[in-house]
Protein backbone atom coordinates (compact mmCIF):
# COMPACT_ATOMS: atom_id res chain seq x y z
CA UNK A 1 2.22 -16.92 -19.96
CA UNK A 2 2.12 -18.77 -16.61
CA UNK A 3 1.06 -16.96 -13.86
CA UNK A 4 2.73 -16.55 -10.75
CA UNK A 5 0.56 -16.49 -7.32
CA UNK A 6 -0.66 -13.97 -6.19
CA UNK A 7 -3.93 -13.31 -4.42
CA UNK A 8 -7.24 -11.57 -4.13
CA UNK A 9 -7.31 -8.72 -1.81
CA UNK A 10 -9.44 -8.26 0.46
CA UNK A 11 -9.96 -5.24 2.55
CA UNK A 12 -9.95 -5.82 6.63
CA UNK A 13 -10.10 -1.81 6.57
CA UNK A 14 -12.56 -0.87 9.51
CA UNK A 15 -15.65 0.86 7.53
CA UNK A 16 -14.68 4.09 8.73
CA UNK A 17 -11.75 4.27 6.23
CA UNK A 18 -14.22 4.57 3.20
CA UNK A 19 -16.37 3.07 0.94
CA UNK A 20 -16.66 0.48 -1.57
CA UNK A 21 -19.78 -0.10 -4.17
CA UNK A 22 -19.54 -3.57 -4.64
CA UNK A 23 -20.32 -3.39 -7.89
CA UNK A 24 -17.53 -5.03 -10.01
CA UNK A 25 -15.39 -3.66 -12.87
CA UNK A 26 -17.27 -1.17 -15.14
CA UNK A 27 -16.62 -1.29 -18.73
CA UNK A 28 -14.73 1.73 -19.40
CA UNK A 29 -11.15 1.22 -20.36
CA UNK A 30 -8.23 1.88 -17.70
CA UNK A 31 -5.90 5.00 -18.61
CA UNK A 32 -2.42 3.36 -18.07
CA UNK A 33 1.19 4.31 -17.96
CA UNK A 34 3.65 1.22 -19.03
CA UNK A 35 7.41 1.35 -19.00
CA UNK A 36 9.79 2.31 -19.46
CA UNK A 37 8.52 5.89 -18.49
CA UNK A 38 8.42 8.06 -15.82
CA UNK A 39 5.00 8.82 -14.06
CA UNK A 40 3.28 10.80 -11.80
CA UNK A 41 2.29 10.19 -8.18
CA UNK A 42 0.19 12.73 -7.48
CA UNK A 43 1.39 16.32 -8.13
CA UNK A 44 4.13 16.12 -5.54
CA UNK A 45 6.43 13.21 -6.47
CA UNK A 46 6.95 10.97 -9.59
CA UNK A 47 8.43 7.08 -10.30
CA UNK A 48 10.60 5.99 -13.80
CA UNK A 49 9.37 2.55 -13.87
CA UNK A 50 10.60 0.17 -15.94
CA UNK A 51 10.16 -1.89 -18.89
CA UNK A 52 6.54 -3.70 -18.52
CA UNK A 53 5.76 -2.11 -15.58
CA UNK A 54 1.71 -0.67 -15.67
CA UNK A 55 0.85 2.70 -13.90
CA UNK A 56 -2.65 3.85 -12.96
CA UNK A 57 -3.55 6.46 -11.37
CA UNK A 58 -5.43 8.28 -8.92
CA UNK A 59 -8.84 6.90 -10.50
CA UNK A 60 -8.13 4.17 -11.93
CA UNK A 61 -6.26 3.16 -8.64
CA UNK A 62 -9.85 3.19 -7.10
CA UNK A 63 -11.54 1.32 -9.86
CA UNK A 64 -9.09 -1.07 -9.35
CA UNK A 65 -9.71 -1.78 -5.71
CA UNK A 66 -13.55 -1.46 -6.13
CA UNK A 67 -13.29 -4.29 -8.17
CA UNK A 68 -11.48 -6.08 -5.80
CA UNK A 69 -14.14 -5.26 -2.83
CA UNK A 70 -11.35 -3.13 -1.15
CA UNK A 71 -12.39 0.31 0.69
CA UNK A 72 -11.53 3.10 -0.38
CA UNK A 73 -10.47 6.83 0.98
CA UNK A 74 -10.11 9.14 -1.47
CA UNK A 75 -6.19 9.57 -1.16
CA UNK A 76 -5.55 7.00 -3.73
CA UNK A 77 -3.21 8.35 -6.14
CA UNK A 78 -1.31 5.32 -8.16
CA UNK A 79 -0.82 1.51 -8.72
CA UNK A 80 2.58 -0.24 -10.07
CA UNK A 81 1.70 -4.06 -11.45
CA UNK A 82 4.57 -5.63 -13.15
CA UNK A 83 3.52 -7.91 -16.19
CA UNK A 84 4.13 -11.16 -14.10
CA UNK A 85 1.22 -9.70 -11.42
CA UNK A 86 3.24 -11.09 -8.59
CA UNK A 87 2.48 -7.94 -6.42
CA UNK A 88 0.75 -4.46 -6.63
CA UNK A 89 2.14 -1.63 -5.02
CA UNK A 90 -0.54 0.98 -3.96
CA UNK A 91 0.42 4.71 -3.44
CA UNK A 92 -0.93 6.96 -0.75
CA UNK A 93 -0.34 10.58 0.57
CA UNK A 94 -1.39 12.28 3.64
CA UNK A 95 -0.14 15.62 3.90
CA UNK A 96 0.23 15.68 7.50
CA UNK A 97 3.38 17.70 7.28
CA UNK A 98 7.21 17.76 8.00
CA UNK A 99 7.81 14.23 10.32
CA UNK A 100 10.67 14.70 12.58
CA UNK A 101 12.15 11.82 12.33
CA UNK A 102 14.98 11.73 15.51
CA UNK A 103 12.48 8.86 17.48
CA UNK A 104 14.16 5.59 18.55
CA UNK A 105 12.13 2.82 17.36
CA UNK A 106 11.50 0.02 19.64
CA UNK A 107 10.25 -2.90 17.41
CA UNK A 108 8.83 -4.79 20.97
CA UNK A 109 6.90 -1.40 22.35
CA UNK A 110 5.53 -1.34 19.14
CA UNK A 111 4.20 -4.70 17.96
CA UNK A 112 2.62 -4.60 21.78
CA UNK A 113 1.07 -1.62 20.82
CA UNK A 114 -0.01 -2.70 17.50
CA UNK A 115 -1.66 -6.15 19.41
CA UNK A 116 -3.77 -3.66 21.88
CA UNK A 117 -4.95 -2.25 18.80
CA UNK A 118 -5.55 -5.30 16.98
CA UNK A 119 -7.42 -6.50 20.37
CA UNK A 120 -9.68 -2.99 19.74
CA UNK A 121 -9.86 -3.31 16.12
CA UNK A 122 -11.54 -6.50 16.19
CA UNK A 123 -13.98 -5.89 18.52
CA UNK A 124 -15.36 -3.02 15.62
CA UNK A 125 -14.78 -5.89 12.99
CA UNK A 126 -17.28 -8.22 15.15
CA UNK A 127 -19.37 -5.59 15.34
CA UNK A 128 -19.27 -5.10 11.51
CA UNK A 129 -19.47 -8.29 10.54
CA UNK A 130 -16.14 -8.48 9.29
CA UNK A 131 -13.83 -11.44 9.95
CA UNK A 132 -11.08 -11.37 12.46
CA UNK A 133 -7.38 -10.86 12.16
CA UNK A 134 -4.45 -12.23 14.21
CA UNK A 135 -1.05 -10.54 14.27
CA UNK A 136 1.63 -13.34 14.55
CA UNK A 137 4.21 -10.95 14.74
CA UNK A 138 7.24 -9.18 12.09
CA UNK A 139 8.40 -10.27 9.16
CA UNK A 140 10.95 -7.50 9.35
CA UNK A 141 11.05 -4.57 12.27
CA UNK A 142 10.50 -1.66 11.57
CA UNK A 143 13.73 0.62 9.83
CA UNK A 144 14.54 3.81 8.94
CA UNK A 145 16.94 5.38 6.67
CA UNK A 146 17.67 8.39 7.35
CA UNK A 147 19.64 8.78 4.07
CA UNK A 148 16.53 8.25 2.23
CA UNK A 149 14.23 9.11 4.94
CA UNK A 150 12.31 5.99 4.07
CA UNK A 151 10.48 3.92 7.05
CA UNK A 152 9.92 0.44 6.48
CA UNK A 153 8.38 -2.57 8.28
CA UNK A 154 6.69 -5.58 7.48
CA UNK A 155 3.58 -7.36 9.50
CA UNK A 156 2.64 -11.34 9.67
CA UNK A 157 -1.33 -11.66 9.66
CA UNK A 158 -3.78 -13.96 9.62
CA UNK A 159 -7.28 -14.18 8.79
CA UNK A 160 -9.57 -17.37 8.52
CA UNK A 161 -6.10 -19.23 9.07
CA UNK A 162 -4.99 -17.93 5.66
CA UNK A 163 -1.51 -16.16 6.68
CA UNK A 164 -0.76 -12.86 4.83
CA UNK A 165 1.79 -10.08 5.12
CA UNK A 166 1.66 -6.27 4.72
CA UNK A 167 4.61 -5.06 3.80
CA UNK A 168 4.47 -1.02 4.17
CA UNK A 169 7.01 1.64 3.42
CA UNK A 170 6.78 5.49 4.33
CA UNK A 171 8.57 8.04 2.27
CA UNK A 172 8.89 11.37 3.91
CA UNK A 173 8.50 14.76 2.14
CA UNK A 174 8.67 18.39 3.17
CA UNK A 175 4.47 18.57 3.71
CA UNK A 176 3.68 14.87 5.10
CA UNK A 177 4.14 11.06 4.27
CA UNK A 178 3.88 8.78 0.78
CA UNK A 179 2.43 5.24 2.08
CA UNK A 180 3.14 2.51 -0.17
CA UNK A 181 1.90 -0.73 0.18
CA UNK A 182 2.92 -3.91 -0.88
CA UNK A 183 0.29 -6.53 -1.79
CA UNK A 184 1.64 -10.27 -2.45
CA UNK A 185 1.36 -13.72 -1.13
CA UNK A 186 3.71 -14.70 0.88
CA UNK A 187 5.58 -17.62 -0.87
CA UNK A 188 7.09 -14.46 -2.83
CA UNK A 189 7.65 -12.29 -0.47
CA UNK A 190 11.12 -11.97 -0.13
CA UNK A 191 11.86 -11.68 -4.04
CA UNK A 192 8.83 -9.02 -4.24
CA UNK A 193 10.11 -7.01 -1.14
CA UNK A 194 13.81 -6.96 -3.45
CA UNK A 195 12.03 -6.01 -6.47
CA UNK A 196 9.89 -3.44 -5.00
CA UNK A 197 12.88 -1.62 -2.80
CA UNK A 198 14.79 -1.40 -7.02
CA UNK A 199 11.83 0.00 -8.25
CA UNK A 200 11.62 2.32 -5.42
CA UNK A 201 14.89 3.71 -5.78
CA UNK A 202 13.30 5.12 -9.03
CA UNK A 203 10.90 7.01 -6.63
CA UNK A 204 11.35 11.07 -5.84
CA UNK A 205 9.43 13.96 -4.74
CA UNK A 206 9.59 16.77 -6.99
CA UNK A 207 11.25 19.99 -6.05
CA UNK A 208 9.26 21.98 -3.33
CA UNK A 209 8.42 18.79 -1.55
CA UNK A 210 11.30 16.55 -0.60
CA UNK A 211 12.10 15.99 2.82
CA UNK A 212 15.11 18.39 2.79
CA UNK A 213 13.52 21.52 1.41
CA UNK A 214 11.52 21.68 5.06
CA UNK A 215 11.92 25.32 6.11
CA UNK A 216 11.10 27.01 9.33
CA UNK A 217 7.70 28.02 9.72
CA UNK A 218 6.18 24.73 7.38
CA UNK A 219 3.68 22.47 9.07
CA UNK A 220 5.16 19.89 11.31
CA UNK A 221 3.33 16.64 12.04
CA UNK A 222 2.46 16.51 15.59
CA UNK A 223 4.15 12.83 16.05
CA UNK A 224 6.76 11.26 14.73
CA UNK A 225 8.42 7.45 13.36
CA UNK A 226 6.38 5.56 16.15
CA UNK A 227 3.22 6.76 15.12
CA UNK A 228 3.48 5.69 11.38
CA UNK A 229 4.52 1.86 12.40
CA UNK A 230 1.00 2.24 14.91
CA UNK A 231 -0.95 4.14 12.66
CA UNK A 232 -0.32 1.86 10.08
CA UNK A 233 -1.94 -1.22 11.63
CA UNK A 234 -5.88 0.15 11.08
CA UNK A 235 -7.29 -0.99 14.25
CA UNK A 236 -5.51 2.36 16.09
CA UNK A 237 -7.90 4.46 14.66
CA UNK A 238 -10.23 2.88 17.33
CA UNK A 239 -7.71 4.58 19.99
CA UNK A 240 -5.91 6.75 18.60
CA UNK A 241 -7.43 8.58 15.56
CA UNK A 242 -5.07 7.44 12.98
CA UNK A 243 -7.86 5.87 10.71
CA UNK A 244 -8.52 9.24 8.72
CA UNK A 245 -4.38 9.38 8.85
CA UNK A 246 -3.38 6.53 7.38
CA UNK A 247 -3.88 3.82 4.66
CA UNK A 248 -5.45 0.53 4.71
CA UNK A 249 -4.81 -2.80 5.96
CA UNK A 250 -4.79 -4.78 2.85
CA UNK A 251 -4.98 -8.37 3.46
CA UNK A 252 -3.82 -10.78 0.61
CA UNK A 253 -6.20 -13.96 1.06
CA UNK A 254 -4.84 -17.79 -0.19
CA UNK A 255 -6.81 -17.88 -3.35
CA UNK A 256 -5.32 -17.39 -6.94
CA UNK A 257 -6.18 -14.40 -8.56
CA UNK A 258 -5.16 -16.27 -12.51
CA UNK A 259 -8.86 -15.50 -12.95
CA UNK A 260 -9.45 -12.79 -12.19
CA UNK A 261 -6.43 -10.81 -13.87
CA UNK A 262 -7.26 -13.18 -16.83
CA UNK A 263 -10.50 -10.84 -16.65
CA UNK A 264 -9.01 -7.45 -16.16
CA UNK A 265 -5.81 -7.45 -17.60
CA UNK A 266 -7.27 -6.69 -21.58
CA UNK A 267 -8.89 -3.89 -19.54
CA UNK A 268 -5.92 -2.50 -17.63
CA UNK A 269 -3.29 -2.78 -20.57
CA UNK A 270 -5.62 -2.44 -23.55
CA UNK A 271 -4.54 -5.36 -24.97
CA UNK A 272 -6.91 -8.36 -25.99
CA UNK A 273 -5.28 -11.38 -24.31
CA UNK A 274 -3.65 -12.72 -21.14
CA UNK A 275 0.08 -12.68 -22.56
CA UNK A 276 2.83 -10.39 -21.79
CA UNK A 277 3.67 -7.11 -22.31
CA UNK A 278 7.26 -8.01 -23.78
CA UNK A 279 7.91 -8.60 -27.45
CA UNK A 280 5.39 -7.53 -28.81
């Protein structure tokens, strides 16, 4: 086939977020999940993905950013690739409990906030040895729906002058918040964000642990929209203790990843070549 671009990711996590070995891809063969099927996220919610599409899970989701020198925390639960590798989606859950979501979002108050915490976040990365990030500003502001109490925003980056975007959703259930990242270059980021928000819509909790089944006397978060859109960006863990909270910062760096998915892709699909999943 002929690849698309993506990217190598690369992890501008703060080192308190988790760990990473370093060590590469091990030998032992990924247990996948490719469409059409439906497949679990965790044991609270579930995703029908379609024709082509690879799952991994929980481990395997690790594995697959160790190999990619990403950090990891331990709440890893899934990955979605499509067969054309344009983008990964990565799957997270904090069960923080019920988010009230009534807040007003203020998309300047926030990406001010989010630079202070940049500002603070690379003063650890210095300190680490990490490189540097600049946040130009949003690709799209922060929005909820509160149909289908999903949050969504999307960040422009930039590291070494490469530019990158995270693109990061929050679905809210009864006991806390699925983060889903979205992990493409930018040339394709609008047709990856459109592709990404279909597959989505395939995307529940299962019963006991959608939004609407809160009842009284549940766990309720102790913040609310705001603090997702801050928490998000991983330098507030510096002021405000959302590092432990909430999911990485995954930076998507302007090299072609042809190779390395032309090494790992026998491995993730079981399949002995680089060519696609369809008609076989």
């Amino acid at each position: 086939m002929s690849l698309r671009f993506i990217a190598v990711l690369v992890s501008f996590t703060l080192g308190l977020a988790g760990t990473s070995t370093g060590q590469g891809m091990d030998e032992t063969p990924f247990d996948t999940t490719i469409g059409p099927a439906t497949a679990p996220i965790g044991g609270m919610a579930e995703i029908d993905i379609g024709e082509n599409v690879v799952h991994l899970g929980a481990a395997d989701t690790k594995r697959l950013l160790v190999s990619m020198d990403n950090l990891t925390n331990g709440r890893e639960l899934a990955t979605l690739i499509p067969d054309h590798r344009d983008w990964m989606l990565f799957f997270e859950f904090e069960d923080v409990g019920y988010i009230e979501d009534d807040e007003t979002l203020d998309a300047d108050d926030l990406l001010a906030s989010l630079r202070d915490n940049m500002d603070a976040g690379n003063e650890e990365r210095r300190r680490l040895d990490l490189d540097e990030m600049e946040l130009v500003g949003w690709e799209s502001e922060p929005a909820y729906n509160p149909t289908t109490n999903n949050l969504e925003w999307g960040l422009r980056l930039a590291s070494l002058g490469s530019p990158f975007i995270n693109h990061d959703i929050r679905l809210l259930g009864r006991r806390g918040v699925m983060s889903v990242t979205l992990a493409c270059d930018p040339a394709v980021y609008d047709a990856a964000v459109a592709e990404v928000q279909q597959v989505l819509e395939g995307f529940r909790f299962t019963d006991g642990h959608r939004y609407n089944q809160y009842v009284s006397g549940d766990k309720v978060a102790e913040y609310g929209l705001a603090a997702l859109v801050t928490g998000g960006a991983a330098a507030a863990a510096l002021k405000m203790g959302f590092f432990k909270k909430f999911g990485k910062l995954i930076a998507v760096a302007a090299v072609a990843i042809a190779g390395f998915f032309k090494t790992i892709w026998g491995k993730i699909t079981g399949r002995t070549d680089d060519t696609e999943l369809a008609n076989e």
